[in-house]
Protein backbone atom coordinates (compact mmCIF):
# COMPACT_ATOMS: atom_id res chain seq x y z
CA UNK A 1 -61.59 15.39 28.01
CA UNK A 2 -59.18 17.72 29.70
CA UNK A 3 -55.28 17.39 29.61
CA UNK A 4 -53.75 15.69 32.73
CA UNK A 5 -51.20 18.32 34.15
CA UNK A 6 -48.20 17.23 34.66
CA UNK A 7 -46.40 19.90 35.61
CA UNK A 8 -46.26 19.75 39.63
CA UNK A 9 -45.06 16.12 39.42
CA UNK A 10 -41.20 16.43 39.59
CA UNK A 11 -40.92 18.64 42.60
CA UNK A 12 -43.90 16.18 44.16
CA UNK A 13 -41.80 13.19 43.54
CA UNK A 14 -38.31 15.43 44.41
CA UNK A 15 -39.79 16.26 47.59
CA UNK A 16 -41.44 12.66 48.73
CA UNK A 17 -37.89 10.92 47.93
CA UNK A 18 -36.37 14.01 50.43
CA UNK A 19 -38.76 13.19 52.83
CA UNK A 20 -38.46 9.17 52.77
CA UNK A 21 -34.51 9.70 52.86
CA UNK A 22 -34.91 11.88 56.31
CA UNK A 23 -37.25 9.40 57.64
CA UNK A 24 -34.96 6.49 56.81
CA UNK A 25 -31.75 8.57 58.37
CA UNK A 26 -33.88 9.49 60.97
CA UNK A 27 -34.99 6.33 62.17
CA UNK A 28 -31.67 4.34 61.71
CA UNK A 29 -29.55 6.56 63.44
CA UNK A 30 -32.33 6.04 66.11
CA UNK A 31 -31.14 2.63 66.46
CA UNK A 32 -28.29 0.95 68.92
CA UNK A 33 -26.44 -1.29 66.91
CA UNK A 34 -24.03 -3.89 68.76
CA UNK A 35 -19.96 -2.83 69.26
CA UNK A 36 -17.85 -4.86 66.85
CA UNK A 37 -16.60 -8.12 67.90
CA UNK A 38 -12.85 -7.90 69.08
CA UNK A 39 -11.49 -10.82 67.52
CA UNK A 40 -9.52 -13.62 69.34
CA UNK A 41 -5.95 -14.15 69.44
CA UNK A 42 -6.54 -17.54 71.03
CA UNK A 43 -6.45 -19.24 67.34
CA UNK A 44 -3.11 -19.66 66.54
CA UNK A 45 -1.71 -20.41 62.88
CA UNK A 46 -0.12 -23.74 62.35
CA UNK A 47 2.61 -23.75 59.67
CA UNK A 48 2.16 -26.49 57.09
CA UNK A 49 5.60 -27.71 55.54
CA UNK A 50 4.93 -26.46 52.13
CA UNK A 51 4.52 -23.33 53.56
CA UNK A 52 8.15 -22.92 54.79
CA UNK A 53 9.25 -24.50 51.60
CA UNK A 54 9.31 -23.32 47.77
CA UNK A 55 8.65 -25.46 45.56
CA UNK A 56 9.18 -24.96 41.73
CA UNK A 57 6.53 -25.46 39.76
CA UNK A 58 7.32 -26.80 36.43
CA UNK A 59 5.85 -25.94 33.15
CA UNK A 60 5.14 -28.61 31.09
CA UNK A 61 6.92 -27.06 28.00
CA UNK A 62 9.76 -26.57 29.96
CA UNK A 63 10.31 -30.51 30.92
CA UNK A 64 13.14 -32.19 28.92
CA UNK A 65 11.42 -34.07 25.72
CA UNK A 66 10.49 -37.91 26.88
């Protein structure tokens, strides 16, 4: 039974991945793709109270002993 040769396979699978990436550049840069949203300045931030305020948060090791 003869030996399979194996020799041509790298630069056949080198050269099909090449191709396939062109292709695939190819086609999407074909494409139209939407602009980007702008977003909207319409939504305004409400400030909570705690966020105007600190606060300390205490450890508990650092309480007084009970």
């Amino acid at each position: 039974m003869p030996q399979l040769d194996t020799s041509t396979w790298f630069i056949t699978i080198i050269s099909s991945l090449i191709t396939l990436f062109i292709l695939f550049q190819l086609k999407i840069s074909s494409q139209l793709f939407p602009l980007p949203l702008v977003l909207k300045t319409t939504t305004l931030k409400t400030k909570n109270p705690w966020e105007s305020k600190w606060t300390k948060i205490y450890s508990p090791l650092s309480l007084p002993p009970q």
